[in-house]
C-alpha atoms as a PDB file:
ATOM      1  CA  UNK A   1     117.412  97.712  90.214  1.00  0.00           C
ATOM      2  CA  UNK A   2     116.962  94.709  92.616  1.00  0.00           C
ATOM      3  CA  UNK A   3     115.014  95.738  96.080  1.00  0.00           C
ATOM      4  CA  UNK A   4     114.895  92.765  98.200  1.00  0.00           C
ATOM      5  CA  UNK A   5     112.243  92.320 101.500  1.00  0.00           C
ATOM      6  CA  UNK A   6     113.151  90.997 103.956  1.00  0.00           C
ATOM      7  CA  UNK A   7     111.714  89.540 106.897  1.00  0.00           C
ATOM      8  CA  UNK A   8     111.616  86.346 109.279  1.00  0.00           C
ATOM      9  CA  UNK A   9     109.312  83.184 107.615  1.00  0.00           C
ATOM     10  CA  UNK A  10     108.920  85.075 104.347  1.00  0.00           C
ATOM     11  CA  UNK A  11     105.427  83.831 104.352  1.00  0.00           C
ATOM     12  CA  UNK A  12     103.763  87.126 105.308  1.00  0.00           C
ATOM     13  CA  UNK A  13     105.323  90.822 105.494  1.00  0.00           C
ATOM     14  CA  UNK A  14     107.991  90.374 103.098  1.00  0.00           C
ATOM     15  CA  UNK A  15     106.195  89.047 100.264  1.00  0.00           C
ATOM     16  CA  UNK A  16     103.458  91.129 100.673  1.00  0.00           C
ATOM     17  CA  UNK A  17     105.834  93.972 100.103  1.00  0.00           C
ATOM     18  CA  UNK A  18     107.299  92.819  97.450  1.00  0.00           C
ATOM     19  CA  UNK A  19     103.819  92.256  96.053  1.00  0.00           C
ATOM     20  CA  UNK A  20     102.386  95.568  96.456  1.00  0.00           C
ATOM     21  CA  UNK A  21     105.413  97.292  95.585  1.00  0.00           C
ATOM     22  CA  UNK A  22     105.426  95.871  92.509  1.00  0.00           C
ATOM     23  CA  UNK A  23     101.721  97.014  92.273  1.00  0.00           C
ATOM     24  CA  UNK A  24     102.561  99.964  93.003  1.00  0.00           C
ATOM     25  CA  UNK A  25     105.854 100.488  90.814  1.00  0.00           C
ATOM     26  CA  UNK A  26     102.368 100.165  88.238  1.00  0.00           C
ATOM     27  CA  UNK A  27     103.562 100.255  84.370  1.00  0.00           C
ATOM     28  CA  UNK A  28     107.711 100.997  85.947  1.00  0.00           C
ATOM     29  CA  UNK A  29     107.323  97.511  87.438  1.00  0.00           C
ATOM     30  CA  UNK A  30     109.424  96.123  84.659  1.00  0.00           C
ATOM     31  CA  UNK A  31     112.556  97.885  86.214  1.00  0.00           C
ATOM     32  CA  UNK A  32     112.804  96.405  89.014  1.00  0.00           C
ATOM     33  CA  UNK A  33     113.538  92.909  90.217  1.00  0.00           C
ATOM     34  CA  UNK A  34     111.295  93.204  93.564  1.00  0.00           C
ATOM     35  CA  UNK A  35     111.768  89.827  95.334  1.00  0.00           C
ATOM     36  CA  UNK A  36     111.847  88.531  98.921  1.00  0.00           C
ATOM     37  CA  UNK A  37     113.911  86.358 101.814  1.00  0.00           C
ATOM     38  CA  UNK A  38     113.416  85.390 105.187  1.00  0.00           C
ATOM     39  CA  UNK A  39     116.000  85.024 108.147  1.00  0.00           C
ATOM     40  CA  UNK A  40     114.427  82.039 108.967  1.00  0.00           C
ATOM     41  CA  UNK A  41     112.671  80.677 106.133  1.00  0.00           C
ATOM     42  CA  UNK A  42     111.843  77.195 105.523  1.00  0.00           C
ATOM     43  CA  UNK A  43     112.792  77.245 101.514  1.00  0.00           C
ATOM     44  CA  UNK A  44     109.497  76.248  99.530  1.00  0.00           C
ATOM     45  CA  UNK A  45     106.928  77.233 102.720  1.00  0.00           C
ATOM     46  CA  UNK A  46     103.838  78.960 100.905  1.00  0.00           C
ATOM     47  CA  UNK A  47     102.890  81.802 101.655  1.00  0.00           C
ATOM     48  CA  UNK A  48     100.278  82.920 104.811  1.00  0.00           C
ATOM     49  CA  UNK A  49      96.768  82.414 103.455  1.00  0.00           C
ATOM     50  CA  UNK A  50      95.518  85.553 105.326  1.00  0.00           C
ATOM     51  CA  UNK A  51      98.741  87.558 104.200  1.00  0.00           C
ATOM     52  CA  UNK A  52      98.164  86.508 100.986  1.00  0.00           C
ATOM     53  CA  UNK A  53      94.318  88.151 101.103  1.00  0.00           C
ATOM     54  CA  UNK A  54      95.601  90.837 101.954  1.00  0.00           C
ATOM     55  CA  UNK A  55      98.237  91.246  99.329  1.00  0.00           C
ATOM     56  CA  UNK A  56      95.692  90.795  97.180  1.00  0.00           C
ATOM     57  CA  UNK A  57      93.151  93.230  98.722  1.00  0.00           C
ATOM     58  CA  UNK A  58      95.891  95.969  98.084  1.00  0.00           C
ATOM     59  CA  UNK A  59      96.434  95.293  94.370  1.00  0.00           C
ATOM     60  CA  UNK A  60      99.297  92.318  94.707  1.00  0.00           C
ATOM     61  CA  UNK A  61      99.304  89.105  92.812  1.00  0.00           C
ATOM     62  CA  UNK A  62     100.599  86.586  95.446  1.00  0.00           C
ATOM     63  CA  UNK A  63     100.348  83.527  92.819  1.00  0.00           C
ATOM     64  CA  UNK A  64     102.652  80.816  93.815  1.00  0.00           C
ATOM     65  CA  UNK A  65     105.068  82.271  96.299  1.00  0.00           C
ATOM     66  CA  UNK A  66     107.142  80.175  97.957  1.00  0.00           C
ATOM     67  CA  UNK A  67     109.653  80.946 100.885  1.00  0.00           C
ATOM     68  CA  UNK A  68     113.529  80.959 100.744  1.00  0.00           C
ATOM     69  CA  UNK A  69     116.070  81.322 103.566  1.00  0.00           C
ATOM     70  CA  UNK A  70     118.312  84.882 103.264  1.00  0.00           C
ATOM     71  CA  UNK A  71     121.295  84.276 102.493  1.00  0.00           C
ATOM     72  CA  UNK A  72     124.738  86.249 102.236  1.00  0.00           C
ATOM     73  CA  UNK A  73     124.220  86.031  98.229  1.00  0.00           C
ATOM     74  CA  UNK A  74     120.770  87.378  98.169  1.00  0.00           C
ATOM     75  CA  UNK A  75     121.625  89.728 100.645  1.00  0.00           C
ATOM     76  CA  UNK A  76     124.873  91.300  99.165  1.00  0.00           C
ATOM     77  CA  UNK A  77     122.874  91.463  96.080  1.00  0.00           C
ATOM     78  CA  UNK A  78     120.485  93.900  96.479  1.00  0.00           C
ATOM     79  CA  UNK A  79     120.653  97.221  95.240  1.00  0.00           C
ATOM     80  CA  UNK A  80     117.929  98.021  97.951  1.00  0.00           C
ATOM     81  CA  UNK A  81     117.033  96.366 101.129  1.00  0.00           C
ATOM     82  CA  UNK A  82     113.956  96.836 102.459  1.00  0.00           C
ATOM     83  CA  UNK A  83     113.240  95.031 105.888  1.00  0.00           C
ATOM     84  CA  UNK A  84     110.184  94.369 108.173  1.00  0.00           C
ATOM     85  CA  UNK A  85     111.932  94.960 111.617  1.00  0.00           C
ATOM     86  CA  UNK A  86     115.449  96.453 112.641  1.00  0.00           C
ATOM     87  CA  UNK A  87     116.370  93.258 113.939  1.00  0.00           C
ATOM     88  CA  UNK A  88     116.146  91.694 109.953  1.00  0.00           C
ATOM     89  CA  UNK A  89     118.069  94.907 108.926  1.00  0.00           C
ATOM     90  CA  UNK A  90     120.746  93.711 111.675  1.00  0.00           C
ATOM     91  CA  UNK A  91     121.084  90.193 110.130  1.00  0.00           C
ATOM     92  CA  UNK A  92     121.087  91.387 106.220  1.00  0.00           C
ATOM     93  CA  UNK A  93     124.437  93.345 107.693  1.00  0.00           C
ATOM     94  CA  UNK A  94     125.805  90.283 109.337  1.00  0.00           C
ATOM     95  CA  UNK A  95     125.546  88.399 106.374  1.00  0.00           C
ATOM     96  CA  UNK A  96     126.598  91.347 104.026  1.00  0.00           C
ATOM     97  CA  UNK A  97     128.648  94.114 105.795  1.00  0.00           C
ATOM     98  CA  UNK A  98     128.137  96.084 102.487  1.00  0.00           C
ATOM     99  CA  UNK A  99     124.487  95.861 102.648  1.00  0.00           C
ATOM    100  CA  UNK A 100     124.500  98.884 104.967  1.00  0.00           C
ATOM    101  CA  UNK A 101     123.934 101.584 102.904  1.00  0.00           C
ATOM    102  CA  UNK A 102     121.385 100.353 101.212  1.00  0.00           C
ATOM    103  CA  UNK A 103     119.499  98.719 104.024  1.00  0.00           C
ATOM    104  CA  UNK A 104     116.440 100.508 106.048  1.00  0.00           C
ATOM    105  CA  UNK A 105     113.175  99.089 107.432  1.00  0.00           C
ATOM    106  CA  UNK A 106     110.114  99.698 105.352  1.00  0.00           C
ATOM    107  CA  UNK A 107     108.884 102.632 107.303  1.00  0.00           C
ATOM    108  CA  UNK A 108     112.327 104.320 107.696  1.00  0.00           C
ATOM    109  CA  UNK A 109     113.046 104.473 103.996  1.00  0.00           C
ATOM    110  CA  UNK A 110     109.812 106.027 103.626  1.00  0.00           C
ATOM    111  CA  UNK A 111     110.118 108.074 106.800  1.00  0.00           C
ATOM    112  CA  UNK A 112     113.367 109.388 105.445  1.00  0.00           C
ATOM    113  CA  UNK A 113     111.814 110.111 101.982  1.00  0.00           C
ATOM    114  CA  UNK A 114     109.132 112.138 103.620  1.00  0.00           C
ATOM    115  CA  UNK A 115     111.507 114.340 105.247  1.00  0.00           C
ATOM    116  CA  UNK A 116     113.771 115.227 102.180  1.00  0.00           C
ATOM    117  CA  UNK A 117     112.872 119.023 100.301  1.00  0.00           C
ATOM    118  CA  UNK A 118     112.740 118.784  97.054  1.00  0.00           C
ATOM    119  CA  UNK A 119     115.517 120.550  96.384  1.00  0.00           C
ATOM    120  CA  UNK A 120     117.825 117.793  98.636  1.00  0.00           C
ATOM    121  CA  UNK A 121     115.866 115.297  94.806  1.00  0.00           C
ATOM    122  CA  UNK A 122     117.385 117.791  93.230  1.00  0.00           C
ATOM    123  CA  UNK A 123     120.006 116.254  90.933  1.00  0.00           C
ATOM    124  CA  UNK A 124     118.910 112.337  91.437  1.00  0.00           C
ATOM    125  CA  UNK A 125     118.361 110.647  88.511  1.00  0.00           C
ATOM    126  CA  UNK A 126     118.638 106.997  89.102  1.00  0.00           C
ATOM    127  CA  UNK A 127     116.754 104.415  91.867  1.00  0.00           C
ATOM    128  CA  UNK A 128     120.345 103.683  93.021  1.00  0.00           C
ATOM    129  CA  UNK A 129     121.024 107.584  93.319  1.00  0.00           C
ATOM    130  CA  UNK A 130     117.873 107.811  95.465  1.00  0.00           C
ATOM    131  CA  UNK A 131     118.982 104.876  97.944  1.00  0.00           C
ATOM    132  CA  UNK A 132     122.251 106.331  97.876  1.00  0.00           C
ATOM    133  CA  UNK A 133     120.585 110.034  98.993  1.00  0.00           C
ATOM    134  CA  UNK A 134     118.822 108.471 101.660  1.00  0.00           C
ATOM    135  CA  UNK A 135     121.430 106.415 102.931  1.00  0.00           C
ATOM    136  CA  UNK A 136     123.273 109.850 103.193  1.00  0.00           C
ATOM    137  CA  UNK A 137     121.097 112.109 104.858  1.00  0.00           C
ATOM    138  CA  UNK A 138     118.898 109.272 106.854  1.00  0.00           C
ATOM    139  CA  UNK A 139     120.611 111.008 110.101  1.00  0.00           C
ATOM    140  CA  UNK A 140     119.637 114.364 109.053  1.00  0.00           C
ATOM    141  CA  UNK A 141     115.525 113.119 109.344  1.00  0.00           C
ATOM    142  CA  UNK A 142     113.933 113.063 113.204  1.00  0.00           C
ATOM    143  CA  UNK A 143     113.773 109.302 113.836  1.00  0.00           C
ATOM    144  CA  UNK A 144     110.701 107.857 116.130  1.00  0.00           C
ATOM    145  CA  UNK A 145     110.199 108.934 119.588  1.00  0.00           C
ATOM    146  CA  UNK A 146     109.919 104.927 120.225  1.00  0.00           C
ATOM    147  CA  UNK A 147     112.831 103.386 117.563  1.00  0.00           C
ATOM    148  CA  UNK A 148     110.095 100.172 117.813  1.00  0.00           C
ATOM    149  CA  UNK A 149     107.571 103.032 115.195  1.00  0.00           C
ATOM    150  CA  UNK A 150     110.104 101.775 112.180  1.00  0.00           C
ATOM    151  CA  UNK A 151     109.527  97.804 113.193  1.00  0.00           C
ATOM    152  CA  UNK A 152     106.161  96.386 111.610  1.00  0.00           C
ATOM    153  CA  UNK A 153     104.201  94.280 113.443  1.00  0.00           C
ATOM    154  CA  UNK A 154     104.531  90.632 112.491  1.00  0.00           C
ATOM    155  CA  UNK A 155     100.813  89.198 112.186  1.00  0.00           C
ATOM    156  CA  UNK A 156     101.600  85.675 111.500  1.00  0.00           C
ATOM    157  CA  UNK A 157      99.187  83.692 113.463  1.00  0.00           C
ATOM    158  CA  UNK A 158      96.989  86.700 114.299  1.00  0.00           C
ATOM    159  CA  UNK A 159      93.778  87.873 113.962  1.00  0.00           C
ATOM    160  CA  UNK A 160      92.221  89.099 110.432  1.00  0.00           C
ATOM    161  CA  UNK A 161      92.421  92.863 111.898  1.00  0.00           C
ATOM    162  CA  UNK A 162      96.044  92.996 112.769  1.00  0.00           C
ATOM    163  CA  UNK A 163      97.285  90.962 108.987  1.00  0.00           C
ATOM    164  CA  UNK A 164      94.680  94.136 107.420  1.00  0.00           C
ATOM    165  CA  UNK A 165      96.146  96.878 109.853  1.00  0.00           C
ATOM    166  CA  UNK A 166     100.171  95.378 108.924  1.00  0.00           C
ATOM    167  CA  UNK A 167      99.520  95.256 105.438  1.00  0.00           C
ATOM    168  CA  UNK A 168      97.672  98.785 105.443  1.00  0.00           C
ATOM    169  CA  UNK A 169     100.991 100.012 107.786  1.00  0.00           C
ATOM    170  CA  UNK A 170     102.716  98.552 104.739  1.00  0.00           C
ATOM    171  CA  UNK A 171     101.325  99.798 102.129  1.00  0.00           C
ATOM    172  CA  UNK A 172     101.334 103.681 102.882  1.00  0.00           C
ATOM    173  CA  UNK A 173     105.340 103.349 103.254  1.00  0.00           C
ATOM    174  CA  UNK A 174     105.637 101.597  99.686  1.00  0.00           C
ATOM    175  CA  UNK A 175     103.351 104.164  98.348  1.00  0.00           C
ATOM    176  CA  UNK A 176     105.872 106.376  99.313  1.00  0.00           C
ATOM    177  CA  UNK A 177     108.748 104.737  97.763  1.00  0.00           C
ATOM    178  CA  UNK A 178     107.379 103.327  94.292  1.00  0.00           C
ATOM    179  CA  UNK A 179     106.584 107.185  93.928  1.00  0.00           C
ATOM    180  CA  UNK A 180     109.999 108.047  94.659  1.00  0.00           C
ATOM    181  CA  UNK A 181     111.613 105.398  92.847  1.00  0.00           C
ATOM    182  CA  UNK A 182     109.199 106.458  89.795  1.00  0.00           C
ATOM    183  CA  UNK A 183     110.000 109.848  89.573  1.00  0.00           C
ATOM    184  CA  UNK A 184     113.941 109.457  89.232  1.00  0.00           C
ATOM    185  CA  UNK A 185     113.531 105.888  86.968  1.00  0.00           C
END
């Protein structure tokens, strides 16, 4: 399976969740392709040195990251797209209409997850046949009082506090999803 991150340099939120969802994924790792774009990269840009601290302070391996501009390729790719913001959601759909069943912010895709029973896992025995389940019954979960609670903050350029409190807001969602995407691999 091939989740994608997305957000707008790919120099901080996206590859750190592609990093730490790969940490997370733990000995499953191998199953996925986890990789990252940004809608407006600057292909080869290195990643955020305080990002990158903090990918690593939650278990990533940053190593030589480098930036790459989303394309409609990349995009229509993905057999999971995970973005930082609705507004990076919006422009994987522009660039592949298709995308939109398998396309969510972080938080939402974990939001969603959250608010399934077990019995609605009942029966799902593939990554794709989770994203698919989700992408079904996403309407059927309570969205945010404020639609802005499934954006994450971008910290690029910001203090040490709001890259740690980001990559912590992170985090808990992917938590969420490698142990979903786990338990039907």
């Amino acid at each position: 399976m091939r989740v994608l991150f997305v957000c707008s340099g790919n120099i901080c939120r996206s590859p750190l969740g592609a990093q730490v969802l790969t940490a997370r994924l733990g000995p499953d790792a191998p199953a996925f392709e986890v990789e990252s774009a940004g809608t407006i990269a600057q292909d080869g840009a290195p990643m955020d040195p305080a990002a990158a601290a903090q990918s690593e302070r939650l278990g990533g391996v940053p190593g030589d990251h480098r930036a790459r501009y989303l394309t409609e390729a990349i995009a229509g790719s993905a057999d999971l797209v995970l973005t930082a913001e609705r507004a990076h959601r919006s422009a994987v759909v522009s660039l592949a209409p298709r995308a939109a069943k398998r396309a969510f912010t972080i938080t939402q895709f974990a939001r969603v997850l959250d608010g399934l029973a077990p019995a609605d896992l009942a029966g799902v025995s593939s990554p794709a046949a989770l994203v698919e389940l989700v992408a079904r019954l996403r309407g059927t979960v309570a969205p945010p009082a404020d639609p802005a609670d499934d954006d994450v903050d971008d910290p690029y350029r910001r203090s040490t506090a709001t890259h740690e409190r980001v990559a912590d807001e992170i985090a808990a969602a992917l938590t969420v999803i490698a142990d979903a995407l786990r338990a039907v691999r």
